[in-house]
N, C-alpha and C. Protein backbone atom coordinates (compact mmCIF):
# COMPACT_ATOMS: atom_id res chain seq x y z
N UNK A 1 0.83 -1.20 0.00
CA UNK A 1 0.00 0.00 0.00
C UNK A 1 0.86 1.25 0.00
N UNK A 2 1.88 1.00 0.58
CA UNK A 2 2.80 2.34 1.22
C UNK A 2 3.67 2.68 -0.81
N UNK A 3 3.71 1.69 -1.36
CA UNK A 3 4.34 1.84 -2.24
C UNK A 3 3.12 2.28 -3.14
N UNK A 4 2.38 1.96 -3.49
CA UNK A 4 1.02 2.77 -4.43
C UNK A 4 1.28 4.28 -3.50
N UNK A 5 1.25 4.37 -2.52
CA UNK A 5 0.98 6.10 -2.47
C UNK A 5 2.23 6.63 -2.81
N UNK A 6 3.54 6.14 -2.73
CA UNK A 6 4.19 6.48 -2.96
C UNK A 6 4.88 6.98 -4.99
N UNK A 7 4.48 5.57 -5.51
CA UNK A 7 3.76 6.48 -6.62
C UNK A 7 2.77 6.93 -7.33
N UNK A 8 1.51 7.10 -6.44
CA UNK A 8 0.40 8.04 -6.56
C UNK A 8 1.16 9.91 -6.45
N UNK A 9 2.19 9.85 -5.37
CA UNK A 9 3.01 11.25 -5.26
C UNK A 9 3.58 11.45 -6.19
N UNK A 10 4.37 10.78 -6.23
CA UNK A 10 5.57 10.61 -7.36
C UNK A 10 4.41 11.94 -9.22
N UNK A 11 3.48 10.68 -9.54
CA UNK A 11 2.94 10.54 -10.53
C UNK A 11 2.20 12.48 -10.38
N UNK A 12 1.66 12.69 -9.39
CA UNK A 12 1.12 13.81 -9.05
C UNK A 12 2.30 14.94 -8.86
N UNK A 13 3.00 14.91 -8.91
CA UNK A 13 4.01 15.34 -8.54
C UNK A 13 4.77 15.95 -10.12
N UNK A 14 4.82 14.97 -10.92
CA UNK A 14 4.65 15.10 -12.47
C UNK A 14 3.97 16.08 -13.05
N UNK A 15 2.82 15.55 -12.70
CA UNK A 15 1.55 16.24 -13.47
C UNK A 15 1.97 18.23 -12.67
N UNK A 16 2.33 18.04 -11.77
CA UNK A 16 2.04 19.86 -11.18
C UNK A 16 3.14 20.36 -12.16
N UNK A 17 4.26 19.56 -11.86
CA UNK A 17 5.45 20.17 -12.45
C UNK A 17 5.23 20.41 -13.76
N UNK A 18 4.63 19.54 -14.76
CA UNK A 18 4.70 19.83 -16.17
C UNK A 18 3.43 20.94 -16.25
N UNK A 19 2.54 21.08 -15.25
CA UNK A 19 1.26 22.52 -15.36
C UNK A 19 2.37 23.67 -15.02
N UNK A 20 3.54 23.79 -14.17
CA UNK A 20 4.08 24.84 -13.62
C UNK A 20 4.74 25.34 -15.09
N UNK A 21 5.45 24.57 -15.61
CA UNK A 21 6.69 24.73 -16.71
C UNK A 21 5.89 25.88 -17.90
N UNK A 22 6.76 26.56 -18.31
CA UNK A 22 6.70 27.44 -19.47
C UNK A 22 5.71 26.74 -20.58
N UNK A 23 5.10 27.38 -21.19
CA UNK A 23 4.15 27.25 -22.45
C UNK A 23 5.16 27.37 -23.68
N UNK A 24 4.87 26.74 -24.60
CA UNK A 24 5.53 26.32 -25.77
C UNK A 24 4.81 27.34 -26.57
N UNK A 25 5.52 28.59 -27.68
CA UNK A 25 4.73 29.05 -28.09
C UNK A 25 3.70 28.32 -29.73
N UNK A 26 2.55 28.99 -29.21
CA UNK A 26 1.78 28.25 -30.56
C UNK A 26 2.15 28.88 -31.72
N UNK A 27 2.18 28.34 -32.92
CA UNK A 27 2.21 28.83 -34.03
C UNK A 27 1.21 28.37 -35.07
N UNK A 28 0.98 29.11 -36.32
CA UNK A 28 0.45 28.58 -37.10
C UNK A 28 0.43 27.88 -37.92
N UNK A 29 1.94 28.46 -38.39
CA UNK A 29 2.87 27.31 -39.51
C UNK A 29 3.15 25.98 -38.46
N UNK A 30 4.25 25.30 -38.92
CA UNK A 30 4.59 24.27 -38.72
C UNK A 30 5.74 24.56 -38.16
N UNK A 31 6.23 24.19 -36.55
CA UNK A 31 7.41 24.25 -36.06
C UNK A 31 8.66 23.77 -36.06
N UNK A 32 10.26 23.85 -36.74
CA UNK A 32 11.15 23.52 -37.61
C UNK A 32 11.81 23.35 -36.36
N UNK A 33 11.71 24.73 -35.00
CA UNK A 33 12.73 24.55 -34.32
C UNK A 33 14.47 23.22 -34.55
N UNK A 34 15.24 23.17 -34.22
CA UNK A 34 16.00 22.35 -34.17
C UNK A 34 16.49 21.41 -35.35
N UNK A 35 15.72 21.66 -36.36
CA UNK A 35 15.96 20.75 -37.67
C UNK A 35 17.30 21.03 -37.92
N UNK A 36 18.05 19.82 -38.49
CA UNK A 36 19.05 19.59 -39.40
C UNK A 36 19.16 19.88 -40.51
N UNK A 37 18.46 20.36 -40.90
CA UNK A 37 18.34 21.04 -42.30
C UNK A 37 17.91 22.30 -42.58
N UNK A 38 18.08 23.30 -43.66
CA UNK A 38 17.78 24.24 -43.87
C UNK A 38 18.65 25.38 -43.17
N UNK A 39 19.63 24.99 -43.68
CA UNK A 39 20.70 25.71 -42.47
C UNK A 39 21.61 26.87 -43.63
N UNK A 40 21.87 26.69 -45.04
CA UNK A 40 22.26 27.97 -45.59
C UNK A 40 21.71 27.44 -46.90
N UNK A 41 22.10 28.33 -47.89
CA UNK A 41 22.43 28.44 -49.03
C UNK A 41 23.87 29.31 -49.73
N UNK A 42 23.81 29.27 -51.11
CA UNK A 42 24.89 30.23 -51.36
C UNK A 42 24.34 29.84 -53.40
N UNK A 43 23.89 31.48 -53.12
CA UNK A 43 23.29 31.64 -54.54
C UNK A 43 23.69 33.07 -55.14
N UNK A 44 23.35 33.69 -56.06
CA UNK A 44 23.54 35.27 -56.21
C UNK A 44 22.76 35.98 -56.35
N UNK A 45 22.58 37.24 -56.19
CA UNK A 45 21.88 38.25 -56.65
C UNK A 45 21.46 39.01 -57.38
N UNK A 46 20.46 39.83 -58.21
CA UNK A 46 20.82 39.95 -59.08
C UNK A 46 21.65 40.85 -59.95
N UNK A 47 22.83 41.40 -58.81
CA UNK A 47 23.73 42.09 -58.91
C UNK A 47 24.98 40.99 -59.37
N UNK A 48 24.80 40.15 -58.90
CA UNK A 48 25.97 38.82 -58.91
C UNK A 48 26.46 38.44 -57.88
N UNK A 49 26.26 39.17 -56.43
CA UNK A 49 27.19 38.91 -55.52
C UNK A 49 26.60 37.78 -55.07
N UNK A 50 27.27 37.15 -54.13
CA UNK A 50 27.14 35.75 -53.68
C UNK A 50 26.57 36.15 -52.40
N UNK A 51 25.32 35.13 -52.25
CA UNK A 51 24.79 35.57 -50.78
C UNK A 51 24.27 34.07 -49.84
N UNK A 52 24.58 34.39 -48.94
CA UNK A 52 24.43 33.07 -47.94
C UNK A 52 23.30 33.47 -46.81
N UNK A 53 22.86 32.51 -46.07
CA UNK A 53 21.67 33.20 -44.98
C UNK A 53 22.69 34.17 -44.11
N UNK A 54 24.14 33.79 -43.75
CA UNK A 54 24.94 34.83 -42.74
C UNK A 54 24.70 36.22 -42.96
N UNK A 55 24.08 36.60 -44.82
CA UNK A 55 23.79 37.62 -44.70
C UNK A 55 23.39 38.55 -44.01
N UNK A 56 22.03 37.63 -43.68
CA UNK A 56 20.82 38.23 -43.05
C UNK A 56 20.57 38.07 -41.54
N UNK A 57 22.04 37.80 -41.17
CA UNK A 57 21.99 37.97 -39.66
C UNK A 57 21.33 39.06 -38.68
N UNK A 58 20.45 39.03 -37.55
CA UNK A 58 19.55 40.24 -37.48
C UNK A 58 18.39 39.97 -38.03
N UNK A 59 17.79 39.61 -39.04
CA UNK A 59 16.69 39.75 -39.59
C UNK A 59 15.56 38.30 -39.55
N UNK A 60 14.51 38.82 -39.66
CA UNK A 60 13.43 37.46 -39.79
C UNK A 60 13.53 37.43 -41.29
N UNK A 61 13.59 35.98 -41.68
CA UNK A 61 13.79 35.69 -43.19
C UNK A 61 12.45 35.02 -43.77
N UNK A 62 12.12 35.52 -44.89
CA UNK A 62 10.84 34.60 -45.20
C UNK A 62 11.55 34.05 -46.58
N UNK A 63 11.48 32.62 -46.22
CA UNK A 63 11.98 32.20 -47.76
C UNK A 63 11.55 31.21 -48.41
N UNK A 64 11.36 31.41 -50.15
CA UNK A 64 10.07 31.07 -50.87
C UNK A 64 10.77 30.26 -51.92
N UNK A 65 10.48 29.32 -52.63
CA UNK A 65 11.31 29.24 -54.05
C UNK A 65 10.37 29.13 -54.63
N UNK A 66 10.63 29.64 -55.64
CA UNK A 66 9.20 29.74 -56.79
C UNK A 66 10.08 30.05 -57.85
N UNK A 67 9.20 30.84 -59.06
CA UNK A 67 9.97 31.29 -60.40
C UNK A 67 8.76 32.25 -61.11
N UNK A 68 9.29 33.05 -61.64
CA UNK A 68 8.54 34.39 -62.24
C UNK A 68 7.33 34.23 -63.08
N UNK A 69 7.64 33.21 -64.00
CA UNK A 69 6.41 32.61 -64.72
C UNK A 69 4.88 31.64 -64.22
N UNK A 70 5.17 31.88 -62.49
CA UNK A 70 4.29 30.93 -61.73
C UNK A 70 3.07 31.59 -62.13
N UNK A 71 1.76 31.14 -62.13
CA UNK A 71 0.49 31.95 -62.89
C UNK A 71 -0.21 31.79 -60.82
N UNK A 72 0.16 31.66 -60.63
CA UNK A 72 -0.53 31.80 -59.25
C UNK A 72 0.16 31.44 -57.24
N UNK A 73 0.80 30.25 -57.28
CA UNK A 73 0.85 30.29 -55.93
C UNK A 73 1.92 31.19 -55.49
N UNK A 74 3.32 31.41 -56.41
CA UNK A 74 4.47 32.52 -56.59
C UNK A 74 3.85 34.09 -56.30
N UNK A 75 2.63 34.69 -57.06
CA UNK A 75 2.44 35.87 -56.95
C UNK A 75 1.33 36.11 -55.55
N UNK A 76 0.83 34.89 -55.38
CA UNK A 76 0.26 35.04 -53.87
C UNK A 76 1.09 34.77 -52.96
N UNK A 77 1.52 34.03 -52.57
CA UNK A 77 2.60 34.02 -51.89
C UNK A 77 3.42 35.55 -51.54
N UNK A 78 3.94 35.74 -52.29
CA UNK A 78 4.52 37.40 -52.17
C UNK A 78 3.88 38.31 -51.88
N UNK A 79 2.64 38.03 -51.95
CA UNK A 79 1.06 39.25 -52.02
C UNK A 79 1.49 38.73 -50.44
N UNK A 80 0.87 37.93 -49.78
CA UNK A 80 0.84 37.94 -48.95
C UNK A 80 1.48 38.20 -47.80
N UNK A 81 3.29 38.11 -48.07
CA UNK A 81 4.36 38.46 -47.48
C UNK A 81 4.15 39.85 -47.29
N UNK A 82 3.88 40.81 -48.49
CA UNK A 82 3.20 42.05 -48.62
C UNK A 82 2.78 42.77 -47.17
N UNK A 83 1.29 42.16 -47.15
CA UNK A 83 0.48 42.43 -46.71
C UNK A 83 0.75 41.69 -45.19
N UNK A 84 1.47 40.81 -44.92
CA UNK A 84 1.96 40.72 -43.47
C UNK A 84 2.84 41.55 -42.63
N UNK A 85 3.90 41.83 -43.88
CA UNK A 85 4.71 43.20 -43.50
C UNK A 85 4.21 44.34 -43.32
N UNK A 86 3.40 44.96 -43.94
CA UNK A 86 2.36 46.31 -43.94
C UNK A 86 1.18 45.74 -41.85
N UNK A 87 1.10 44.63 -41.75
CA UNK A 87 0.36 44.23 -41.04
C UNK A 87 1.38 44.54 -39.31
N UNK A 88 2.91 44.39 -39.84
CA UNK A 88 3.47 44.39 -38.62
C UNK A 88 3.76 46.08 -37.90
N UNK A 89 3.58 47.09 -39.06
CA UNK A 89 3.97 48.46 -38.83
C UNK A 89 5.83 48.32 -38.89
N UNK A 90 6.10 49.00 -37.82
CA UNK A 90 7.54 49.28 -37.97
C UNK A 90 8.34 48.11 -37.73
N UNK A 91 7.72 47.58 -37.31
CA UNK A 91 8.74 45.71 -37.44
C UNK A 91 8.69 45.21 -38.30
N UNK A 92 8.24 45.58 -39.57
CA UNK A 92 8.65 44.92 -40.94
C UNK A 92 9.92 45.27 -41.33
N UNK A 93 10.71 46.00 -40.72
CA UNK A 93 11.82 46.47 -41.42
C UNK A 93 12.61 45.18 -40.74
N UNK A 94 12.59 44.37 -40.13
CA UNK A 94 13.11 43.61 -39.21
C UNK A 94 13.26 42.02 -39.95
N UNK A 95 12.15 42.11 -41.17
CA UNK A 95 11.65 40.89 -41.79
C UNK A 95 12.52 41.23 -43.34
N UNK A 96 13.23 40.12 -44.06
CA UNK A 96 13.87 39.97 -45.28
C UNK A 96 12.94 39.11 -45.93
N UNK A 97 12.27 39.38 -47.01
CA UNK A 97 11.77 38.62 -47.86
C UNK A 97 12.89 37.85 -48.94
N UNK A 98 13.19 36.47 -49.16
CA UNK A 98 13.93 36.31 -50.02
C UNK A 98 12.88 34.98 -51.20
N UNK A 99 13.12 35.24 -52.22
CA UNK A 99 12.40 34.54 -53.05
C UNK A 99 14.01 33.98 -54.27
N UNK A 100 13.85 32.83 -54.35
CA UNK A 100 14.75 32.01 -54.57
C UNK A 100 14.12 30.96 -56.28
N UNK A 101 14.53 31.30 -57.48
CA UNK A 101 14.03 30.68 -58.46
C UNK A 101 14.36 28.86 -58.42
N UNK A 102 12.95 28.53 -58.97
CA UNK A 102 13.50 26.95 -59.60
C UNK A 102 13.51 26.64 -60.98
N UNK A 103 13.40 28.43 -61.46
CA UNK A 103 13.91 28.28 -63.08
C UNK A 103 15.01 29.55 -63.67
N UNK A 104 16.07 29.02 -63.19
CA UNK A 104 17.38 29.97 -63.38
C UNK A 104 17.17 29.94 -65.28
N UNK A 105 16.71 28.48 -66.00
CA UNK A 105 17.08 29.14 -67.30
C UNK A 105 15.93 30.14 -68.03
N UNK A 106 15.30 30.92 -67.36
CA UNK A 106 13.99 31.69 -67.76
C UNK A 106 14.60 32.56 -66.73
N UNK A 107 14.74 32.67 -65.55
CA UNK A 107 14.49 33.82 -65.04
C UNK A 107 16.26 34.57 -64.60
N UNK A 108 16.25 35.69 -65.82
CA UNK A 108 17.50 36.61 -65.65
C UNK A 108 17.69 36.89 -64.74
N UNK A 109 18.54 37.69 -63.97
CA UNK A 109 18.98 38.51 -63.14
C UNK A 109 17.98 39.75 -63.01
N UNK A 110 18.06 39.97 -64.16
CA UNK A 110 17.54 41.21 -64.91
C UNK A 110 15.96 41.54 -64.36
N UNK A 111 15.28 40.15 -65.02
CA UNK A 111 13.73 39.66 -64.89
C UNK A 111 13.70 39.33 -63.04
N UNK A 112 14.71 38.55 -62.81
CA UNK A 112 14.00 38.00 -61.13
C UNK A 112 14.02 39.80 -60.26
N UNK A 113 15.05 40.61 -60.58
CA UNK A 113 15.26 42.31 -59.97
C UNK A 113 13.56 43.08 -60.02
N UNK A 114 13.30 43.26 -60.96
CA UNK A 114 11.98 43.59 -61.91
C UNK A 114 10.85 42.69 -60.79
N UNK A 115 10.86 41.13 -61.10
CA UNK A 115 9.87 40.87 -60.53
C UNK A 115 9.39 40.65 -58.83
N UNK A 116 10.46 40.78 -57.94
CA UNK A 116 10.63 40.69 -56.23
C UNK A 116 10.25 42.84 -56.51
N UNK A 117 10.62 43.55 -56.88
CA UNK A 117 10.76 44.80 -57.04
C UNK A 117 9.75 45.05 -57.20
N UNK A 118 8.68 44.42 -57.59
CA UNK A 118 7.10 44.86 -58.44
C UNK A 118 6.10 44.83 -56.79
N UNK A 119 6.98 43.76 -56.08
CA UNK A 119 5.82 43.62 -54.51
C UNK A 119 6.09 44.37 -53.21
N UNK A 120 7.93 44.37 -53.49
CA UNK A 120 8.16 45.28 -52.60
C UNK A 120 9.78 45.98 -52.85
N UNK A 121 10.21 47.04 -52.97
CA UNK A 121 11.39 47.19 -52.91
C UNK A 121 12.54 46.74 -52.12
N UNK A 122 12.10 45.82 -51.09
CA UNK A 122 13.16 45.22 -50.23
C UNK A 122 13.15 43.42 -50.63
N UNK A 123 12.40 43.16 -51.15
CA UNK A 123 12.31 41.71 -51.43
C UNK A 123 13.44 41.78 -52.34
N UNK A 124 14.11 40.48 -52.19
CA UNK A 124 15.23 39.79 -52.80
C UNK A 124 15.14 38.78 -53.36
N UNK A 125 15.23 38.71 -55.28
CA UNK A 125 15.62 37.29 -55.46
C UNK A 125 16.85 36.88 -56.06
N UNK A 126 17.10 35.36 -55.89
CA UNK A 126 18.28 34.94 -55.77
C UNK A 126 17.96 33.64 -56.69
N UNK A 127 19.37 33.48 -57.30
CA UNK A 127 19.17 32.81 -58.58
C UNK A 127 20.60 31.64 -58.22
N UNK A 128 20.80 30.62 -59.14
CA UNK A 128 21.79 30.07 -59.07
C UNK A 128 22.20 29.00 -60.33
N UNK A 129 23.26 28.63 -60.53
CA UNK A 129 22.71 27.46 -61.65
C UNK A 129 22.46 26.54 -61.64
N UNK A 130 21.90 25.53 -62.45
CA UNK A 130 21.37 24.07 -62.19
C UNK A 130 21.78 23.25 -61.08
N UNK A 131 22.95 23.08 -60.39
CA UNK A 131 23.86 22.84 -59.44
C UNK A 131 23.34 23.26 -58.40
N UNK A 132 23.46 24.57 -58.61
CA UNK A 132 23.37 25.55 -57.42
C UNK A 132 21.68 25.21 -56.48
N UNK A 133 20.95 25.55 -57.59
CA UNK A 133 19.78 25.66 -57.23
C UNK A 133 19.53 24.36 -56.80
N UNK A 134 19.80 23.29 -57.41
CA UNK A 134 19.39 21.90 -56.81
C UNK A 134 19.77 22.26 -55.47
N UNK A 135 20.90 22.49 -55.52
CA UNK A 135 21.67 21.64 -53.83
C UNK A 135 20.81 22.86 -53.05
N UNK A 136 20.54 24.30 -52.81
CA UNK A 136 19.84 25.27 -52.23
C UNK A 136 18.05 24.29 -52.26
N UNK A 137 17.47 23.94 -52.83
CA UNK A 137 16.51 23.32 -52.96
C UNK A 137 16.51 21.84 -51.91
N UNK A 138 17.79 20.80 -51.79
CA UNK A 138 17.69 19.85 -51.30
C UNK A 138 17.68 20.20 -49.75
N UNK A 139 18.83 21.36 -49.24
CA UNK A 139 18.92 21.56 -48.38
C UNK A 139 17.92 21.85 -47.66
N UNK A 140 16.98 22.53 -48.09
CA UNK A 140 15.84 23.12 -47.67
C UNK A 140 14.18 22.02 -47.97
N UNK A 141 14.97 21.13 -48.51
CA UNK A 141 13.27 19.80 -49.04
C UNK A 141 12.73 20.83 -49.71
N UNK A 142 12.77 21.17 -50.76
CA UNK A 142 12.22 21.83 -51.51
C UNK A 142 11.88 20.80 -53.18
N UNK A 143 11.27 19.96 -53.34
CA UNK A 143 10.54 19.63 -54.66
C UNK A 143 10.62 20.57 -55.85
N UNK A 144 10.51 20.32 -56.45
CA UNK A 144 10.98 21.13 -57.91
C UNK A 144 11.22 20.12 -59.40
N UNK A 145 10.54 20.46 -60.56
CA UNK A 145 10.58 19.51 -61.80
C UNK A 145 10.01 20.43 -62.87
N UNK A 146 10.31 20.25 -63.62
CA UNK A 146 9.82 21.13 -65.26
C UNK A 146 8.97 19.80 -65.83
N UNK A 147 7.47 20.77 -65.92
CA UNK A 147 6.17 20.21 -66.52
C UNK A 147 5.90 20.78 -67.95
N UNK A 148 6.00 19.66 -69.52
CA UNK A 148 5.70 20.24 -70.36
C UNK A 148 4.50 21.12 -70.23
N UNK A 149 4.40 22.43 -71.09
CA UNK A 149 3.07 22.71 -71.54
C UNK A 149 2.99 23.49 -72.74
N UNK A 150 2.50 23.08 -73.52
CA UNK A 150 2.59 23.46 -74.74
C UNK A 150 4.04 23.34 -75.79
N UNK A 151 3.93 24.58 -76.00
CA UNK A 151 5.60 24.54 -76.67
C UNK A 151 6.84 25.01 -75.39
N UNK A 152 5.97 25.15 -74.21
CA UNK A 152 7.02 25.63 -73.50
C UNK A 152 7.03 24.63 -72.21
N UNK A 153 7.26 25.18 -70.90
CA UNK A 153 6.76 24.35 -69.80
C UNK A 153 6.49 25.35 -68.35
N UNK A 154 6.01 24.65 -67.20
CA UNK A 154 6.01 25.04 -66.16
C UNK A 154 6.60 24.55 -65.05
N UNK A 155 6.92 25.29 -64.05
CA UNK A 155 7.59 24.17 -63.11
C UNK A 155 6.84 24.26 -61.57
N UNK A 156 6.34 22.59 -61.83
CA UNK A 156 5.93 21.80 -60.70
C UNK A 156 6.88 22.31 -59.19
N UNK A 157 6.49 22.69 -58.37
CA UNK A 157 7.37 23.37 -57.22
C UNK A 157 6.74 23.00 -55.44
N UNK A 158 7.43 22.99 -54.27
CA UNK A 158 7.03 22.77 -53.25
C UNK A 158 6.33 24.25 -52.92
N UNK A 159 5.11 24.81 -51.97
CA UNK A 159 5.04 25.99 -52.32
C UNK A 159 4.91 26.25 -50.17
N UNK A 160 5.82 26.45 -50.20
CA UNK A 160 6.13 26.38 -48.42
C UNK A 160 6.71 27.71 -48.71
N UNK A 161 6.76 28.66 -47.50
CA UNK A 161 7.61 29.44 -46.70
C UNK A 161 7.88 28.91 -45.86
N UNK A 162 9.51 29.52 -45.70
CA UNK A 162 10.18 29.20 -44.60
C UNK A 162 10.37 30.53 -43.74
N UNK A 163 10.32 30.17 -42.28
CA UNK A 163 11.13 31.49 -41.52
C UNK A 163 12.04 30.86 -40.61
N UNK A 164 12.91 31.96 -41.06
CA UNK A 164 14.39 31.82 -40.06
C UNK A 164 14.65 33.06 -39.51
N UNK A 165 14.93 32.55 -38.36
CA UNK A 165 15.30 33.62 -37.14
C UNK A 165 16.33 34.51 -37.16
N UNK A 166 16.45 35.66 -36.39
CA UNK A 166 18.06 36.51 -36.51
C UNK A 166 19.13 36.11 -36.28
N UNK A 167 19.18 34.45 -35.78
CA UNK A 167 20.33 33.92 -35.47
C UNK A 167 20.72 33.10 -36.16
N UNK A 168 19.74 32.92 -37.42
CA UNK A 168 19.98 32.18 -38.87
C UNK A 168 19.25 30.48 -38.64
N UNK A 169 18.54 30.41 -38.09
CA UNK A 169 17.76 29.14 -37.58
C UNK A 169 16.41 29.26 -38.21
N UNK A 170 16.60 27.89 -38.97
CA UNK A 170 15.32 27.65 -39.13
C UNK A 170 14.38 27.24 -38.26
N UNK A 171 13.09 28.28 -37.92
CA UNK A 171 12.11 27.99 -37.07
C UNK A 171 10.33 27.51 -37.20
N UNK A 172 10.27 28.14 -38.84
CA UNK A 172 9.20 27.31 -39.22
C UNK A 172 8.87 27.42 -40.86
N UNK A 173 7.77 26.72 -40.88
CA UNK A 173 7.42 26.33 -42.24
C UNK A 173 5.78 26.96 -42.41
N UNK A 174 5.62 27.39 -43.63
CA UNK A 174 4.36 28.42 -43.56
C UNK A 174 3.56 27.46 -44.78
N UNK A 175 2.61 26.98 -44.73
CA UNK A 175 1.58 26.45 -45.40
C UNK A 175 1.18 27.63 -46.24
N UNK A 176 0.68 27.19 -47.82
CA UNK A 176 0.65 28.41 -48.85
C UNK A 176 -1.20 28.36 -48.18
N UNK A 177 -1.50 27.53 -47.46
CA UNK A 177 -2.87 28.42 -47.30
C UNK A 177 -3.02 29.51 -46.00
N UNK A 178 -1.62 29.37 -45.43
CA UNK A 178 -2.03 30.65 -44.16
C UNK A 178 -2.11 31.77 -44.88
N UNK A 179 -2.79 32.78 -44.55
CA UNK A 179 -3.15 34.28 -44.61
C UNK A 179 -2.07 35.05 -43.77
N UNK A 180 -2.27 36.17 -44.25
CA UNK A 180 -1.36 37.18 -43.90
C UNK A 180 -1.43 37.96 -42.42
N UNK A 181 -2.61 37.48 -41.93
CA UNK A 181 -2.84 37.67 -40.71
C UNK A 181 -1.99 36.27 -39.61
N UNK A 182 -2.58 35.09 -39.92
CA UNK A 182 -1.58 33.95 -39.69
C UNK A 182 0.03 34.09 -39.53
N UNK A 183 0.61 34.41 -40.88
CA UNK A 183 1.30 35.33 -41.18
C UNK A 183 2.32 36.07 -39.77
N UNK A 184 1.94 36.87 -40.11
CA UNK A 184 2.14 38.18 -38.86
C UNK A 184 2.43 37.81 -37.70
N UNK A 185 1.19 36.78 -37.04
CA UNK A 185 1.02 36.76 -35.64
C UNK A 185 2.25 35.55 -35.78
N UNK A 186 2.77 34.78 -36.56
CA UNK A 186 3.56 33.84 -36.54
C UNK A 186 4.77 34.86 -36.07
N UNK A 187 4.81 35.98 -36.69
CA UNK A 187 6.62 37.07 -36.78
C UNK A 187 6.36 37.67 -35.67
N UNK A 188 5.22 37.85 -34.84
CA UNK A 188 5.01 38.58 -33.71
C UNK A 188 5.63 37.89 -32.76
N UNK A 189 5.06 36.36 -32.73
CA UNK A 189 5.46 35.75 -31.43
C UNK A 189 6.65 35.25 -31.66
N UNK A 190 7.41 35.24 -32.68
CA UNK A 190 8.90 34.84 -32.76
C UNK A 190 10.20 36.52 -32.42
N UNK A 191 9.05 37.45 -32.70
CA UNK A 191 9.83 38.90 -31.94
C UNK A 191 9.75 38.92 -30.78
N UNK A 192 8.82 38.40 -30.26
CA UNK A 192 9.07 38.28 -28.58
C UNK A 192 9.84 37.64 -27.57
N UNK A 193 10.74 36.70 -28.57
CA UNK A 193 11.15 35.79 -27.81
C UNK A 193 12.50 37.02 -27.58
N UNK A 194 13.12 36.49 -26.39
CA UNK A 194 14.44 37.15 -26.28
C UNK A 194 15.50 36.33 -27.32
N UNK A 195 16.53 37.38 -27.72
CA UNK A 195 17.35 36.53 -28.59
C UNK A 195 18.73 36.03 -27.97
């Protein structure tokens, strides 16, 4: 008997401690914390320079791969980055949009400048070559394939955001159906944390 109460305490004893302990924050996306993956790239700009996430040390990163000719989840996607940043006020300056092609042989330097430039003047895209972009794509599980269509094609793509933290950590993964409100409150509660 003496041993049942003893772990009847024990067991109760558990239960307070794990009610006392810190709350895990919720998110909307999908939580990456700690992953082994998604840890850099190294692609260019469309200046040419070579850029790695160390860049963007300091900053919340939202990062997309898509390609200019996408007829839809590419230009929502960015709409929405948009409109999350406009949503945070002066802590958007805090957030790097980077949009990353999975069709370097269509999209110039020239064309990817022009088209990140059309949603916001701080969005960045980053290009690489066949090589490049694969291995930036694997690192990150990013899917990607060229779909005939017509005389030309389209490319089949994973359509995730990622966010990474100011300390260059990947912390989550954004479903192309969250909203820009979703969005937001995801960059809110990752500004709160102490860094």
């Amino acid at each position: 008997m003496a041993t049942i109460v003893r772990i009847s305490i024990f067991c109760l004893s558990l239960l307070l401690a794990a009610g006392c302990s810190p709350q895990r924050a919720q998110f909307n996306g999908v939580e990456l914390t700690g992953a082994d993956w998604g840890r850099d790239f190294s692609l260019l700009d469309p200046d040419g320079k070579t850029r790695n996430l160390a860049d963007f040390r300091g900053k919340y990163v939202l990062l997309f791969f898509g390609y200019t000719q996408c007829p839809d989840v590419c230009p929502t996607t960015l709409a929405r980055a948009v409109e999350a940043r406009r949503k945070l006020g002066s802590s958007a300056d805090s957030v790097q949009v980077i949009f990353i092609t999975v069709d370097p042989e269509r999209d110039t330097p020239a064309l990817l400048r022009d088209y990140t430039k059309a949603f916001d003047p701080s969005f960045l895209g980053l290009y690489g070559d066949a090589a490049q972009t694969a291995a930036a794509a694997k690192e990150f599980k990013v899917f990607f394939e060229k779909a005939p269509s017509g005389s030309s094609y389209t490319v089949n793509h994973t359509a995730l955001t990622y966010v990474i933290d100011p300390r260059g950590r990947l912390r989550l993964m954004l479903q192309h159906a969250l909203g820009a409100d979703e969005l937001a409150a995801d960059l809110r509660t990752l500004m709160k944390e102490s860094p």
